[in-house]
C-alpha atoms as a PDB file:
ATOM      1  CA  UNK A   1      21.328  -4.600 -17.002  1.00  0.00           C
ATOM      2  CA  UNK A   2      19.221  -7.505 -17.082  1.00  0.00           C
ATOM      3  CA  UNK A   3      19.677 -10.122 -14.486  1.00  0.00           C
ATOM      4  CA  UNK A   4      18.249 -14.456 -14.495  1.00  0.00           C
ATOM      5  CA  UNK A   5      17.354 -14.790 -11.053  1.00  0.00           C
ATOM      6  CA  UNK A   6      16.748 -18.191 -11.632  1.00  0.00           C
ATOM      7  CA  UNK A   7      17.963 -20.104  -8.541  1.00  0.00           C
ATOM      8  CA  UNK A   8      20.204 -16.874  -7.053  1.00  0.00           C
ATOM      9  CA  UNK A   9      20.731 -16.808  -3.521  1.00  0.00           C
ATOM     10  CA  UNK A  10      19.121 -13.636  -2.198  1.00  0.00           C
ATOM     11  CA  UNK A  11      22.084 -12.058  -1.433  1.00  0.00           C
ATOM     12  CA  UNK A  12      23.883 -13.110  -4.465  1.00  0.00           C
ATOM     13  CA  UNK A  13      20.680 -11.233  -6.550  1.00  0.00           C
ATOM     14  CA  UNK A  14      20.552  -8.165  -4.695  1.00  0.00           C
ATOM     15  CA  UNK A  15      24.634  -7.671  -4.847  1.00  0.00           C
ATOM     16  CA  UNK A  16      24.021  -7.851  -8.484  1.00  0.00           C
ATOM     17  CA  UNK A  17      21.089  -5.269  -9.103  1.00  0.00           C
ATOM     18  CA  UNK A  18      23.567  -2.587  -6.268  1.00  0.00           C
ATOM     19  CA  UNK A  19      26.351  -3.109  -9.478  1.00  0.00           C
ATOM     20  CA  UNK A  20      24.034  -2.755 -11.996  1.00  0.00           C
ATOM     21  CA  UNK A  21      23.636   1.283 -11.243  1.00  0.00           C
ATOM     22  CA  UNK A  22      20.592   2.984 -11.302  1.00  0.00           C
ATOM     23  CA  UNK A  23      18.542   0.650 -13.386  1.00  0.00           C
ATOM     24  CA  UNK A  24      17.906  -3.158 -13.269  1.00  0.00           C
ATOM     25  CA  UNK A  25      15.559  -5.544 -15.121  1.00  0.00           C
ATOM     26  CA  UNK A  26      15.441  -9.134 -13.091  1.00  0.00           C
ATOM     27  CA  UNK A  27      13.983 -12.657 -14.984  1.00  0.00           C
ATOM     28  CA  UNK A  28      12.727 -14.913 -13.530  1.00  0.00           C
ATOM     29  CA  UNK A  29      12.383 -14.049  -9.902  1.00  0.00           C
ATOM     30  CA  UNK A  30      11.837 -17.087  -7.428  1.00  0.00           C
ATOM     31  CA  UNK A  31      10.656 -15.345  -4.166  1.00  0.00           C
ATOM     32  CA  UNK A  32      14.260 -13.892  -3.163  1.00  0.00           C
ATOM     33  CA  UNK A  33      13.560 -11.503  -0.500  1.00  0.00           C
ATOM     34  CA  UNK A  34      15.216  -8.178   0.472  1.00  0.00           C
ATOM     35  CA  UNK A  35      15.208  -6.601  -3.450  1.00  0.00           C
ATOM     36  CA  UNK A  36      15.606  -3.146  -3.465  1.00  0.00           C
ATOM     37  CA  UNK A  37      16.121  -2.803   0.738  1.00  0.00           C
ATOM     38  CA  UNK A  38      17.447   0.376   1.354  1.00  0.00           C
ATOM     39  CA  UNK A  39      18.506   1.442  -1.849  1.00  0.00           C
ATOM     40  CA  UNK A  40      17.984   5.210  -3.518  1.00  0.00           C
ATOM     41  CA  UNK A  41      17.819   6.347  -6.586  1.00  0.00           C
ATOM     42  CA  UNK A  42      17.085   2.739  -8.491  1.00  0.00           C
ATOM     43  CA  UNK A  43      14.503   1.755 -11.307  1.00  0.00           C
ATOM     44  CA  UNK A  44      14.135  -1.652 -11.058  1.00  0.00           C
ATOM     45  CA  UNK A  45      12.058  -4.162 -13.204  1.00  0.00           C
ATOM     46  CA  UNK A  46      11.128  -7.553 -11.754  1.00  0.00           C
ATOM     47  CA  UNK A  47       9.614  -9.937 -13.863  1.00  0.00           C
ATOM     48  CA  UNK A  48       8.426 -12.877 -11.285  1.00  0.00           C
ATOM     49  CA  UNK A  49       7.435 -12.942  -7.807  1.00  0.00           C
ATOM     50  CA  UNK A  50       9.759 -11.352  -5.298  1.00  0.00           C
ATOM     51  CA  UNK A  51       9.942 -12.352  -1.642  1.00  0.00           C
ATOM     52  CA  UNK A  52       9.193 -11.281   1.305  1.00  0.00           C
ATOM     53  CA  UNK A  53      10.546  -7.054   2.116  1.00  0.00           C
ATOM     54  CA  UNK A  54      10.608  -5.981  -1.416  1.00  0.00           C
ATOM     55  CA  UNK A  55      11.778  -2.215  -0.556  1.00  0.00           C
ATOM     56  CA  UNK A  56      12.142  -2.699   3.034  1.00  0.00           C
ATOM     57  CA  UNK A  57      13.429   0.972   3.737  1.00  0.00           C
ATOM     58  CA  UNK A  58      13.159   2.100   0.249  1.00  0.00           C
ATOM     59  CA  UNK A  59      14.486   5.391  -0.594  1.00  0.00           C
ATOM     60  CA  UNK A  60      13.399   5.900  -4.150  1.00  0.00           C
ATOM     61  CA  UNK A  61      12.885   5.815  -7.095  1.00  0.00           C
ATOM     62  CA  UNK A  62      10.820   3.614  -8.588  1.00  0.00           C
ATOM     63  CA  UNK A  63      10.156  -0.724  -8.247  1.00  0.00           C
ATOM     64  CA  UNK A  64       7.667  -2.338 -10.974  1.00  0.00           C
ATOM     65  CA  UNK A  65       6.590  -5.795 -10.254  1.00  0.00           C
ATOM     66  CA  UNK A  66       5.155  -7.792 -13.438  1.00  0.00           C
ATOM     67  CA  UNK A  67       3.121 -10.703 -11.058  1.00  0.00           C
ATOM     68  CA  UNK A  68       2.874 -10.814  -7.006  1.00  0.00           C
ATOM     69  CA  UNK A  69       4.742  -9.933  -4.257  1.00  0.00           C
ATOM     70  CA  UNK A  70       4.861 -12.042  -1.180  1.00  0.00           C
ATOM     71  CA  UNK A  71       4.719 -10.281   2.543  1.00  0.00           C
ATOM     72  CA  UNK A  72       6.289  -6.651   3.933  1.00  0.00           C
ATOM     73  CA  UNK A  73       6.359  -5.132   0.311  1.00  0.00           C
ATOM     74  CA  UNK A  74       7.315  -1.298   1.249  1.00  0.00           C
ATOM     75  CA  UNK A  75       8.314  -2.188   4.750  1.00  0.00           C
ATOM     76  CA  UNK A  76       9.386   1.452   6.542  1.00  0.00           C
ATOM     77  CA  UNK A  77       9.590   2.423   2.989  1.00  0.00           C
ATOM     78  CA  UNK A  78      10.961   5.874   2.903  1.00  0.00           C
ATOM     79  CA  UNK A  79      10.536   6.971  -0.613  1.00  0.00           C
ATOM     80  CA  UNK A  80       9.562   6.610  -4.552  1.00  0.00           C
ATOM     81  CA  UNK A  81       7.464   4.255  -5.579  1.00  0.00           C
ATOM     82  CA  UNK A  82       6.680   0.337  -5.846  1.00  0.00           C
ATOM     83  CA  UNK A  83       4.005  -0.744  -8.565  1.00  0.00           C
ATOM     84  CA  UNK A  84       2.713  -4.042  -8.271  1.00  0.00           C
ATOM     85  CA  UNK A  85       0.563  -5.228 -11.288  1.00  0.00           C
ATOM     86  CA  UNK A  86      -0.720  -8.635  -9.358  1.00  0.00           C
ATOM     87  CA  UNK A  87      -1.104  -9.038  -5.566  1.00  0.00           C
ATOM     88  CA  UNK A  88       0.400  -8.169  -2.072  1.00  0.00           C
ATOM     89  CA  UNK A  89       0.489 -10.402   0.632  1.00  0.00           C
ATOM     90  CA  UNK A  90       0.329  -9.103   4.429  1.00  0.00           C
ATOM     91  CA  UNK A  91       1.689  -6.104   6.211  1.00  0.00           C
ATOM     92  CA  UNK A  92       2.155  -4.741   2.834  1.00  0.00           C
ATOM     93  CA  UNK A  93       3.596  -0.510   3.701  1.00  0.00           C
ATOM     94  CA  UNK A  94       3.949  -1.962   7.026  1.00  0.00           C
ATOM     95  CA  UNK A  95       5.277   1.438   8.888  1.00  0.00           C
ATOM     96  CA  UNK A  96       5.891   3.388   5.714  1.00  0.00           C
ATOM     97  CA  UNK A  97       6.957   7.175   6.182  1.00  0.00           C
ATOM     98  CA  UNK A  98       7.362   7.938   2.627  1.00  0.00           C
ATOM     99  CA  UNK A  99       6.290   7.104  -1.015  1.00  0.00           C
ATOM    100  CA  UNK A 100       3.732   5.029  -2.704  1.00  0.00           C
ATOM    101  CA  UNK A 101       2.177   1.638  -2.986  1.00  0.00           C
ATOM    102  CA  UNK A 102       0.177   0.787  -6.447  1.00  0.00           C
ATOM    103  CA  UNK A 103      -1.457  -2.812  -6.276  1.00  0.00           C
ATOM    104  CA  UNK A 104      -3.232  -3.812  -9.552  1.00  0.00           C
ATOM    105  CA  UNK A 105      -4.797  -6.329  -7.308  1.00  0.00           C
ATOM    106  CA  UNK A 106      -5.482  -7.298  -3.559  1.00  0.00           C
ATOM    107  CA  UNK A 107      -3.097  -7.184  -0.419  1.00  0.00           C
ATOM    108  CA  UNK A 108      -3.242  -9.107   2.690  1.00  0.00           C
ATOM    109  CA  UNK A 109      -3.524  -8.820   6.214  1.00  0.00           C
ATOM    110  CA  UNK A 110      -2.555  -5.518   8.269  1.00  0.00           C
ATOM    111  CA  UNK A 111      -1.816  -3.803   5.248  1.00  0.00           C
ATOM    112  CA  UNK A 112      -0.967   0.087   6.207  1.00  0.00           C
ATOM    113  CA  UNK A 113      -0.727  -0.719   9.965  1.00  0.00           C
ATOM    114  CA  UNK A 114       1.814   1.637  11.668  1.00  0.00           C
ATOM    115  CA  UNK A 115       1.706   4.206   8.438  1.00  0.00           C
ATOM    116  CA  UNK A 116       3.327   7.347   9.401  1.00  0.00           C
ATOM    117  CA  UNK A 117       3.636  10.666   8.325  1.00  0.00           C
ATOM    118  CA  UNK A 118       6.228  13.935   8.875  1.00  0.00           C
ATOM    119  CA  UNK A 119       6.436  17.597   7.467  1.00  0.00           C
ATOM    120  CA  UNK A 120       6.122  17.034   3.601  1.00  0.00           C
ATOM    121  CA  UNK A 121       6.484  13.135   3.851  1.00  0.00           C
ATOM    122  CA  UNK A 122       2.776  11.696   2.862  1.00  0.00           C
ATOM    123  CA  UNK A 123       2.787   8.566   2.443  1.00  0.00           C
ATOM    124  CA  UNK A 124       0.043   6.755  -0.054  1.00  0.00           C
ATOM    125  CA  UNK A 125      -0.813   2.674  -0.292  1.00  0.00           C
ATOM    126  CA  UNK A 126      -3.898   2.147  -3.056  1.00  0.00           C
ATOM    127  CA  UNK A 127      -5.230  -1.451  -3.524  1.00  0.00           C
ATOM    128  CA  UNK A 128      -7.486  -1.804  -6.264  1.00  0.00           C
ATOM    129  CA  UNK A 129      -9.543  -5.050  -5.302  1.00  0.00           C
ATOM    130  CA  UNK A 130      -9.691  -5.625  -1.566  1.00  0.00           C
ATOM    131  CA  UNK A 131      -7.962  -6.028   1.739  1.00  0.00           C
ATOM    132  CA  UNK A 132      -7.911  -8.580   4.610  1.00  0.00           C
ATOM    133  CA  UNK A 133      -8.501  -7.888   8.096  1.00  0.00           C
ATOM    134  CA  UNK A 134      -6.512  -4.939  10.187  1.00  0.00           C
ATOM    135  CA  UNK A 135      -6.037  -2.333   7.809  1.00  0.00           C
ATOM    136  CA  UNK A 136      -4.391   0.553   8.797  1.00  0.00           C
ATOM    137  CA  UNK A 137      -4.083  -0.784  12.553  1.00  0.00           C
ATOM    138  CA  UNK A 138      -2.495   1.460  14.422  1.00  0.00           C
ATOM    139  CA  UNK A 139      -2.620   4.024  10.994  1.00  0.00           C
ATOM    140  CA  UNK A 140      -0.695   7.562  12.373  1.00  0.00           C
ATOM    141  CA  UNK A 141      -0.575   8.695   9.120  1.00  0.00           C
ATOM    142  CA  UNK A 142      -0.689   8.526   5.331  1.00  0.00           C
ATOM    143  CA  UNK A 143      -3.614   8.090   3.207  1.00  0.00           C
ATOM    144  CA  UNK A 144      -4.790   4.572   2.342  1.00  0.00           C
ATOM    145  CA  UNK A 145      -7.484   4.163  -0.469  1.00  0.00           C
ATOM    146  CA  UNK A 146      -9.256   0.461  -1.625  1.00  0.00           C
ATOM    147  CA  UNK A 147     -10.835   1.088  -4.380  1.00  0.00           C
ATOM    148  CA  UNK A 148     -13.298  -2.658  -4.992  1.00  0.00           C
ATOM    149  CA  UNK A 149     -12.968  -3.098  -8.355  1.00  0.00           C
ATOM    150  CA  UNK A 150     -15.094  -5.627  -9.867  1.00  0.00           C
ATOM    151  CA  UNK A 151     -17.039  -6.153  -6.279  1.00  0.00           C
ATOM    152  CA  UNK A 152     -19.985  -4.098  -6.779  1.00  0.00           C
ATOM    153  CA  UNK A 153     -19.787  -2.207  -4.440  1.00  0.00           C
ATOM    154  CA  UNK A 154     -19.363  -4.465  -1.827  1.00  0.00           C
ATOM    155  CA  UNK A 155     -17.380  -3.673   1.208  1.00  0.00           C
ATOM    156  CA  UNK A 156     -13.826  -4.148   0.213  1.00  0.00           C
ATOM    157  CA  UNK A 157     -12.018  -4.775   3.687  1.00  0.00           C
ATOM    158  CA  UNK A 158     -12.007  -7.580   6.499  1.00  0.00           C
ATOM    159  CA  UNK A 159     -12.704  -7.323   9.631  1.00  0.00           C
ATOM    160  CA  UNK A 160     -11.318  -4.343  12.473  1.00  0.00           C
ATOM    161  CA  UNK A 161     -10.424  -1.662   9.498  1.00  0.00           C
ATOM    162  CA  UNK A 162      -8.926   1.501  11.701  1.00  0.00           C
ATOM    163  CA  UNK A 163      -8.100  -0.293  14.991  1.00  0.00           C
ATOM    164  CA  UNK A 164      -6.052   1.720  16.977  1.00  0.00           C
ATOM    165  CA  UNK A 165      -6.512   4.204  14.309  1.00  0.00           C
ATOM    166  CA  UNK A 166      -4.830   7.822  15.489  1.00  0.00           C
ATOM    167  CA  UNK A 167      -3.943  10.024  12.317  1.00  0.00           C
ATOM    168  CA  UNK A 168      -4.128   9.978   8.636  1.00  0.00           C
ATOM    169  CA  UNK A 169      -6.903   8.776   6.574  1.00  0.00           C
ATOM    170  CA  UNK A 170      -8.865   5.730   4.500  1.00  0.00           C
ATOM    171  CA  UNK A 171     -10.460   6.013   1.960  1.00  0.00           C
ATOM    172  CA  UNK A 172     -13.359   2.945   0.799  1.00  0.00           C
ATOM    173  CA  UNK A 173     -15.030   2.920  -2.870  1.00  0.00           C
ATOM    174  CA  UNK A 174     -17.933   0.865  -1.838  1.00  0.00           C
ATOM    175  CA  UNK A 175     -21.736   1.325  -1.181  1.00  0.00           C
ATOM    176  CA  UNK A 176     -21.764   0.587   2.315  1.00  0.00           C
ATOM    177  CA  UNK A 177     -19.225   1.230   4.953  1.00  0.00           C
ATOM    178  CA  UNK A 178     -17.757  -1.905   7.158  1.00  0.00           C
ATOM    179  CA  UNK A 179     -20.477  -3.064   9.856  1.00  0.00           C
ATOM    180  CA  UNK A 180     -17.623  -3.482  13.064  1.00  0.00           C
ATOM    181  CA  UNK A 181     -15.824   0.127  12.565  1.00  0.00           C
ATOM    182  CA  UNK A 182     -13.875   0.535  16.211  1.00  0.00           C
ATOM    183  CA  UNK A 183     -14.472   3.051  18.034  1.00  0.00           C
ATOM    184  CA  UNK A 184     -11.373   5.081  17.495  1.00  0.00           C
ATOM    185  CA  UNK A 185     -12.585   5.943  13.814  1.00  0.00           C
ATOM    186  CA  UNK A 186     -15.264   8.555  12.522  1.00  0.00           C
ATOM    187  CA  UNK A 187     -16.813   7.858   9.087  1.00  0.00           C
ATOM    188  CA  UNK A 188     -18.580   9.532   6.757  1.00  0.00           C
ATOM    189  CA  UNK A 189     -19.372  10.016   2.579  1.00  0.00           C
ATOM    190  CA  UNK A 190     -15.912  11.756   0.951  1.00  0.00           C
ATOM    191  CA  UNK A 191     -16.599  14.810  -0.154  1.00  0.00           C
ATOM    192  CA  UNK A 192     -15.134  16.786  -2.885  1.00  0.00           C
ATOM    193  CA  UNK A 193     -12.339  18.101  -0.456  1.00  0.00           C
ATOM    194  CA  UNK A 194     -11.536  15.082   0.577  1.00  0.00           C
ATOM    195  CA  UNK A 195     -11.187  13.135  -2.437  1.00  0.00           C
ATOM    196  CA  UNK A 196      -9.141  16.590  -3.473  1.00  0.00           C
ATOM    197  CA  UNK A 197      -6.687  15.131  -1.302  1.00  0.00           C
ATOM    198  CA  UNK A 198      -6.019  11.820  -3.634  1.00  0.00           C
ATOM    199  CA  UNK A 199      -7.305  12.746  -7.005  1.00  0.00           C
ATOM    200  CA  UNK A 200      -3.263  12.875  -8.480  1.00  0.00           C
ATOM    201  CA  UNK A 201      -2.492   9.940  -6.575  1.00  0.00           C
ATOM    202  CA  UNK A 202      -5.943   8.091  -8.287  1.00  0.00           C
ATOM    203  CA  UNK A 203      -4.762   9.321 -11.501  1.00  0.00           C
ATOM    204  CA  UNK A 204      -1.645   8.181 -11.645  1.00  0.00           C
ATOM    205  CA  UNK A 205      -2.898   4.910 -10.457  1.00  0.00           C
ATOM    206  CA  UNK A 206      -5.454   4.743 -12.868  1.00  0.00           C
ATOM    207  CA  UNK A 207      -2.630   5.765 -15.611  1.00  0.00           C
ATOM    208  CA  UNK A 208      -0.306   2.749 -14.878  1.00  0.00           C
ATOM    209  CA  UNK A 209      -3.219   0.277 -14.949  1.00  0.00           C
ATOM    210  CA  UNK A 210      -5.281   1.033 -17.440  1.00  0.00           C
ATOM    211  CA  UNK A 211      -8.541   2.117 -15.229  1.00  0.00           C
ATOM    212  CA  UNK A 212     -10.853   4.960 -16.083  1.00  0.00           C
ATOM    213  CA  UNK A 213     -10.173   8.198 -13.508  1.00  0.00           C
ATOM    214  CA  UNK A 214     -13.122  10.017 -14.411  1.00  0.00           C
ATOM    215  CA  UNK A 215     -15.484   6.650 -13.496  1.00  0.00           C
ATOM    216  CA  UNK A 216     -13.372   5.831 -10.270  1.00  0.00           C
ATOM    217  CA  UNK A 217     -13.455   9.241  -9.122  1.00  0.00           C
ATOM    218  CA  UNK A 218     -17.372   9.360 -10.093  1.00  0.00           C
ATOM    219  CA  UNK A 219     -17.870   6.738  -7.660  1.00  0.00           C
ATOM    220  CA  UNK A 220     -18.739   6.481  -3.645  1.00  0.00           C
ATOM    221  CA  UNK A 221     -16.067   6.960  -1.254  1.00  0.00           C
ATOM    222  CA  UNK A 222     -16.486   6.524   1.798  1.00  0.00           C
ATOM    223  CA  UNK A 223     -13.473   8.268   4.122  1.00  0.00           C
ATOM    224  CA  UNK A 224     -12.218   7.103   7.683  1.00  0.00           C
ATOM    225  CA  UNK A 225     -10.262   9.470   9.703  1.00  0.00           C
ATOM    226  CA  UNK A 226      -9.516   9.203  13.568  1.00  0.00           C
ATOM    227  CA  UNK A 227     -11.542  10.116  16.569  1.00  0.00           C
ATOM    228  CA  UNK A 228      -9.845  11.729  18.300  1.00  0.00           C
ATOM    229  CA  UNK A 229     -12.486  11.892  21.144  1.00  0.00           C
ATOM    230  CA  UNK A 230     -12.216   8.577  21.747  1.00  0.00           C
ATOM    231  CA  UNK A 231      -8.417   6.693  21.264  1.00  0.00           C
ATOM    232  CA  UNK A 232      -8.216   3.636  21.953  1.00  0.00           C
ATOM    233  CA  UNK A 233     -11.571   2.980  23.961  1.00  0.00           C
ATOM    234  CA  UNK A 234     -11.558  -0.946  22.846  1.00  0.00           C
ATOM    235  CA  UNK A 235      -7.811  -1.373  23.840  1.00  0.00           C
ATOM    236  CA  UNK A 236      -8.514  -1.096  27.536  1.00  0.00           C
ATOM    237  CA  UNK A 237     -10.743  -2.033  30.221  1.00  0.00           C
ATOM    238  CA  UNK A 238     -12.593   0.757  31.553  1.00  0.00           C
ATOM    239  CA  UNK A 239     -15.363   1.858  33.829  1.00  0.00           C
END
């Protein structure tokens, strides 16, 4: 079914993808928020720019965004997947526990913050330009990747990557790591086992957007992972 958005009330949009079935094409989308929350087993197409909690609480299958989406895209997302072929603005996979994130281009603020993850639930947010400040804050689990395309290497995240940082995993395609890592985060050059760990995630986002795997994989990672020696040092004051 394909559905004009046009000026559609939220609510009035969202009622209309649920009776559409298992797969929905939407025109013209004018920021309504909410599409796909808590749904299952829907493929929908949105040609536009959703609003804000675009698959809040997800539970598969698949969203495909053809522009931008605005704040919360994949909040406590659950599963499938949500494709974005523009940008992502803040607390995008904000507490995901399930499923993936593909961003053609950049996300906001406290993107990943909160990511968890349980038994066989993994969940995976790649940007492929860059991030603002906060990612993965509070990051329990998951695996977050940014890859930098077309920066040159240049460190692709703002300021206080990792904060609060206590499981999972980032993963940075640049030539130098952030200069203000926290202190509850131990860095290092990826190694072959650890980019093991994304490679079909990095080739099926290199499949949907056109990129090269063999060159992105080719490139410098660098990989963030808790330290667990040391949680939460800068949180408190301490002798």
């Amino acid at each position: 079914m394909t559905i004009d958005a046009g000026n559609l009330h939220f609510r009035t949009l969202n009622q209309r993808i649920r009776d559409a079935g298992g797969t929905a094409r939407v025109e013209n989308c004018l920021g309504q928020r909410y599409i796909g929350s808590g749904m299952q087993g829907m493929r929908i197409t949105i040609h536009g720019t959703p609003g804000n909690a675009l698959g809040a609480y997800f539970d598969g299958e698949r969203i495909e965004v053809f522009g931008n989406a605005q704040d919360a895209a994949g909040d406590t997302m659950n599963d499938g997947r949500i494709i974005i072929h523009g940008s992502s603005g803040d607390a995008t996979g904000y507490a995901m526990r399930g499923g993936k994130i593909f961003i053609r281009g950049s996300a906001g603020y406290r993107a990943g913050i909160h990511m968890k993850a349980y038994q066989n639930k993994i969940p995976t947010l790649i940007v492929g330009e860059r991030t603002g400040s906060f990612l993965g804050e509070y990051q329990a689990g998951g695996h977050i990747v940014v890859l930098g395309i077309g920066l040159d290497g240049a460190v692709p995240v703002g300021d206080f990557c990792g904060t609060g940082m206590h499981g999972g995993a980032i993963y940075l395609r640049c030539s130098e790591l952030p200069a203000d890592l926290p202190s509850q985060v131990c860095s290092g050059r990826a190694t072959a086992e650890d980019l093991a760990e994304i490679e079909p995630d990095l080739r099926e986002y290199c499949g949907l957007f056109g990129f090269d795997a063999g060159e992105i994989l080719g490139s410098n990672f660098y990989v963030l992972r808790p330290n667990l020696q040391s949680p939460y040092r800068q949180l408190y004051t301490h002798n």
